[in-house]
Protein backbone atom coordinates (compact mmCIF):
# COMPACT_ATOMS: atom_id res chain seq x y z
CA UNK A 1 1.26 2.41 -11.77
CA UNK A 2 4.30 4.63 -11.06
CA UNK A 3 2.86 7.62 -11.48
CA UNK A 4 -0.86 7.15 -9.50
CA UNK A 5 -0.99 9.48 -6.98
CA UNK A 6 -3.64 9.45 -4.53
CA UNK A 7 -4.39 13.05 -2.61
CA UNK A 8 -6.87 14.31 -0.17
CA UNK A 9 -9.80 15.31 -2.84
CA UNK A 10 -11.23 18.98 -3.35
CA UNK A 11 -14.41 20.59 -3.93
CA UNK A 12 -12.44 21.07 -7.56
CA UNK A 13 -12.73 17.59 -8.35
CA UNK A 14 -16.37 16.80 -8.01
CA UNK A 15 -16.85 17.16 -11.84
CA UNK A 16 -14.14 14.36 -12.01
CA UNK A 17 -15.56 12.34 -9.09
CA UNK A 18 -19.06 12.66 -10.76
CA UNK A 19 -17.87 12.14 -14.39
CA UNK A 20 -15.32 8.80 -13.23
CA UNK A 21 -18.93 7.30 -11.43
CA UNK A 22 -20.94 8.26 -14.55
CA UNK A 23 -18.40 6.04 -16.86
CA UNK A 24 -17.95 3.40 -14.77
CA UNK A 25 -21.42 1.97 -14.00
CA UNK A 26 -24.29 2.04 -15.46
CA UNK A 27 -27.95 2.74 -13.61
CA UNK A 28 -29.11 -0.79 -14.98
CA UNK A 29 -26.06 -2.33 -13.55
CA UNK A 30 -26.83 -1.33 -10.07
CA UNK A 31 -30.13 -1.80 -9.70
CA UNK A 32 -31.55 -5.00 -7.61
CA UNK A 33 -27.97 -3.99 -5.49
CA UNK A 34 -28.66 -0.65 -4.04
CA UNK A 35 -30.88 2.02 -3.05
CA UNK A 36 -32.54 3.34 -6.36
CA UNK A 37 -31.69 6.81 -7.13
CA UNK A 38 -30.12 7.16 -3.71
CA UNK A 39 -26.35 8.33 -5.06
CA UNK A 40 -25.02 11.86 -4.29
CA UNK A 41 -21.99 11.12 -6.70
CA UNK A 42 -24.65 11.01 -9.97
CA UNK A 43 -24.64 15.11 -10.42
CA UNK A 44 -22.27 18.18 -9.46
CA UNK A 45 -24.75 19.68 -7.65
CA UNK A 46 -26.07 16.60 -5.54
CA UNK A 47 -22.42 16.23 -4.43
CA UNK A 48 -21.37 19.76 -3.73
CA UNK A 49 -24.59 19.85 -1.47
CA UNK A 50 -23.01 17.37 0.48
CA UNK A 51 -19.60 18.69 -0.18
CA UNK A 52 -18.70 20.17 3.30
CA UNK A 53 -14.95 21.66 3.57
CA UNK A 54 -11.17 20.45 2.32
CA UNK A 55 -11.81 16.93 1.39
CA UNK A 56 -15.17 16.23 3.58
CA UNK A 57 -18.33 15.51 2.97
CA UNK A 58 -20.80 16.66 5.32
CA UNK A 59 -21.42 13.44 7.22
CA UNK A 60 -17.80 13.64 8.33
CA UNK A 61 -16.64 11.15 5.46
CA UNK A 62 -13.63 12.14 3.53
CA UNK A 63 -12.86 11.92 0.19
CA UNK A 64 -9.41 10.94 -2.02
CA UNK A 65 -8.94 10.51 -5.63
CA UNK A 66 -6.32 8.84 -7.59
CA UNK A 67 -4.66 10.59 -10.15
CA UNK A 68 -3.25 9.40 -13.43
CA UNK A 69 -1.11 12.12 -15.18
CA UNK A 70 -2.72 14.62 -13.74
CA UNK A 71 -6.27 13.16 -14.39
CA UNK A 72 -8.53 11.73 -11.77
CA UNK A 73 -9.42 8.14 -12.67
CA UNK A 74 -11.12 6.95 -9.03
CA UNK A 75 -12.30 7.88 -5.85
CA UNK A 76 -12.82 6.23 -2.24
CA UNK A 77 -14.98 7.58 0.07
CA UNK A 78 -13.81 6.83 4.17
CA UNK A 79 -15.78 7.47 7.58
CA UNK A 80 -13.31 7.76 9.94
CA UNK A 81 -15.88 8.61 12.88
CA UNK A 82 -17.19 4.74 12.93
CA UNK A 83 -15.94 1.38 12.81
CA UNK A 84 -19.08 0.35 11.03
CA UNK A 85 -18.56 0.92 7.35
CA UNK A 86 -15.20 2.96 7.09
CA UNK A 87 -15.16 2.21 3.12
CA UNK A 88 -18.32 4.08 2.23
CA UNK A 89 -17.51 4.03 -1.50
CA UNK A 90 -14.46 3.18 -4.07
CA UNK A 91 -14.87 3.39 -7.73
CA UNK A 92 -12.59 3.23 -10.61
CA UNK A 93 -13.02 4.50 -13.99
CA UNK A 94 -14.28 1.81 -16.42
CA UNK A 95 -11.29 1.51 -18.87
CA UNK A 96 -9.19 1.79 -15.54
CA UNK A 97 -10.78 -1.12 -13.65
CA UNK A 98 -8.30 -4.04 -13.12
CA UNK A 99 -4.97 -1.84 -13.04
CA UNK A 100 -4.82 -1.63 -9.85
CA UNK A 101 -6.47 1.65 -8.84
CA UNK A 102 -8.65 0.22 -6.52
CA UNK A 103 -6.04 -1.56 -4.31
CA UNK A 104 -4.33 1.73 -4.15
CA UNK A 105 -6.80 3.81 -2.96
CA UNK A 106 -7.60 0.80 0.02
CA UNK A 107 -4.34 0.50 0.62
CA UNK A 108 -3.94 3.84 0.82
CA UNK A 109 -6.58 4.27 3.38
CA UNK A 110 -5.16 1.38 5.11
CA UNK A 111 -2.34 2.44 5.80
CA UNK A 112 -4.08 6.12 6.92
CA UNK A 113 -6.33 4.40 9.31
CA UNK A 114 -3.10 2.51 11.30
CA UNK A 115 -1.56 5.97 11.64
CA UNK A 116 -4.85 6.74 12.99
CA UNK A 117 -5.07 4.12 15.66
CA UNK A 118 -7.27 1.68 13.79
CA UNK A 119 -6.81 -1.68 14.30
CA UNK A 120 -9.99 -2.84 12.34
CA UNK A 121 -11.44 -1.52 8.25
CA UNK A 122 -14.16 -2.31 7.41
CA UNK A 123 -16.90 -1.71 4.59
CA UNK A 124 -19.90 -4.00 2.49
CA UNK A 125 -21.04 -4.97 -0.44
CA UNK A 126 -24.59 -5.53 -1.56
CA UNK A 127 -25.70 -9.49 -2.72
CA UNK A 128 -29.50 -9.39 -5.15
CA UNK A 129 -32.30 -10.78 -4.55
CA UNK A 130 -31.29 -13.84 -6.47
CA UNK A 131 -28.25 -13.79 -3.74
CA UNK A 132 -25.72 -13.13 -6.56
CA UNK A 133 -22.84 -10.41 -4.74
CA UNK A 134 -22.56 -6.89 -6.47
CA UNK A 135 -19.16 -7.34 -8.41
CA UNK A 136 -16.99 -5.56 -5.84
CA UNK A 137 -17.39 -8.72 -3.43
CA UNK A 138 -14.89 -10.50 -5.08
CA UNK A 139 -12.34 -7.58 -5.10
CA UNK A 140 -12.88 -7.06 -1.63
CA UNK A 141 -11.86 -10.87 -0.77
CA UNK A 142 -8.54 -11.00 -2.67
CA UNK A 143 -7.73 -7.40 -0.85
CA UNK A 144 -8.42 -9.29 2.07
CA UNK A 145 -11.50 -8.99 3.72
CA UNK A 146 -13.26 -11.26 5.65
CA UNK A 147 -17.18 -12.19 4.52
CA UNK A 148 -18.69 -13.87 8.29
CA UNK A 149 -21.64 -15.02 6.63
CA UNK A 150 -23.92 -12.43 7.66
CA UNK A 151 -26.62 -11.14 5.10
CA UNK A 152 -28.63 -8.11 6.59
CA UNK A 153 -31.72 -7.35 5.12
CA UNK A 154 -32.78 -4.10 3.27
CA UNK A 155 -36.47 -2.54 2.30
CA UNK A 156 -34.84 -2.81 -0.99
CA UNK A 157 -34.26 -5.79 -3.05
CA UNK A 158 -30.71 -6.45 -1.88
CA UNK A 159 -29.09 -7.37 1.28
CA UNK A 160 -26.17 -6.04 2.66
CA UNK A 161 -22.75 -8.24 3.21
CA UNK A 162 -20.38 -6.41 6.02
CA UNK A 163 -16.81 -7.60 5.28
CA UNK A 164 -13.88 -6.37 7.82
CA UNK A 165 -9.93 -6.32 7.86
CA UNK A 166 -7.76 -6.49 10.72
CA UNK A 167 -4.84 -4.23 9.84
CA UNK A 168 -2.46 -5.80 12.57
């Protein structure tokens, strides 16, 4: 991918960020994994509620795209205020998934949070009820996170898997 870039996001992309996380999953895919009709990132105007300056959100998360020719194909979302969930979201468009745009946006914020004094990323993944993981688990271990076993529970039916990465 010689010619991904991957830039601070504006409050011009979120019709791009919204239209990449329309294509790339569906609402029956996600459901029994997270919180149902819970996601900011469905509708321009959810998002630009939350949309607070420059490339943050207002929780304090910021946001980066990766751009193809000029065309944004996927998104991360990254807390930099906790150690607790860093990664708050990554997606890739659907006929971009397995090119590699998700390991460049985490390695992109990997290397962002050691100039930053981080020692530790972190993020999670959702398993069902059935305990099957949400697809990203498996892209999170071979980028190197670590799965300790712990399952927390949810009022929904899914639990939450915290996976970490020591960036030392």
């Amino acid at each position: 991918m010689t010619s991904l870039v991957i830039r601070p996001a504006s409050v011009r992309d979120v019709p791009s960020i919204v239209e990449v996380r329309l294509g790339a999953l569906t609402e029956n895919e996600v459901s029994g994994f997270s919180v149902p009709g819970d996601n900011p990132y469905l509708s321009v105007e959810s998002l630009l509620e939350i949309w607070d300056s420059q490339n943050l959100l207002n929780d304090g998360c910021e946001v980066f795209v990766a751009e193809l020719e000029g065309r944004v194909i996927g998104f991360i979302v990254y807390n930099m205020k906790s150690v607790d969930d860093n990664i708050d979201n990554i997606v890739a468009a659907k006929e971009e998934q397995g090119k590699g745009v998700g390991r460049a946006l985490v390695e992109y914020l990997e290397k962002l949070a050691k100039s930053r004094g981080f020692s530790v990323i972190t993020t999670d993944t959702t398993e069902n009820a059935e305990g099957v993981p949400w697809k990203a688990y498996g892209f999170w271990r071979k980028m190197s996170f670590e799965d300790k076993g712990v399952r927390l529970s949810t009022e929904y039916d899914f639990k939450v898997i915290p996976l970490t990465k020591n960036l030392n």
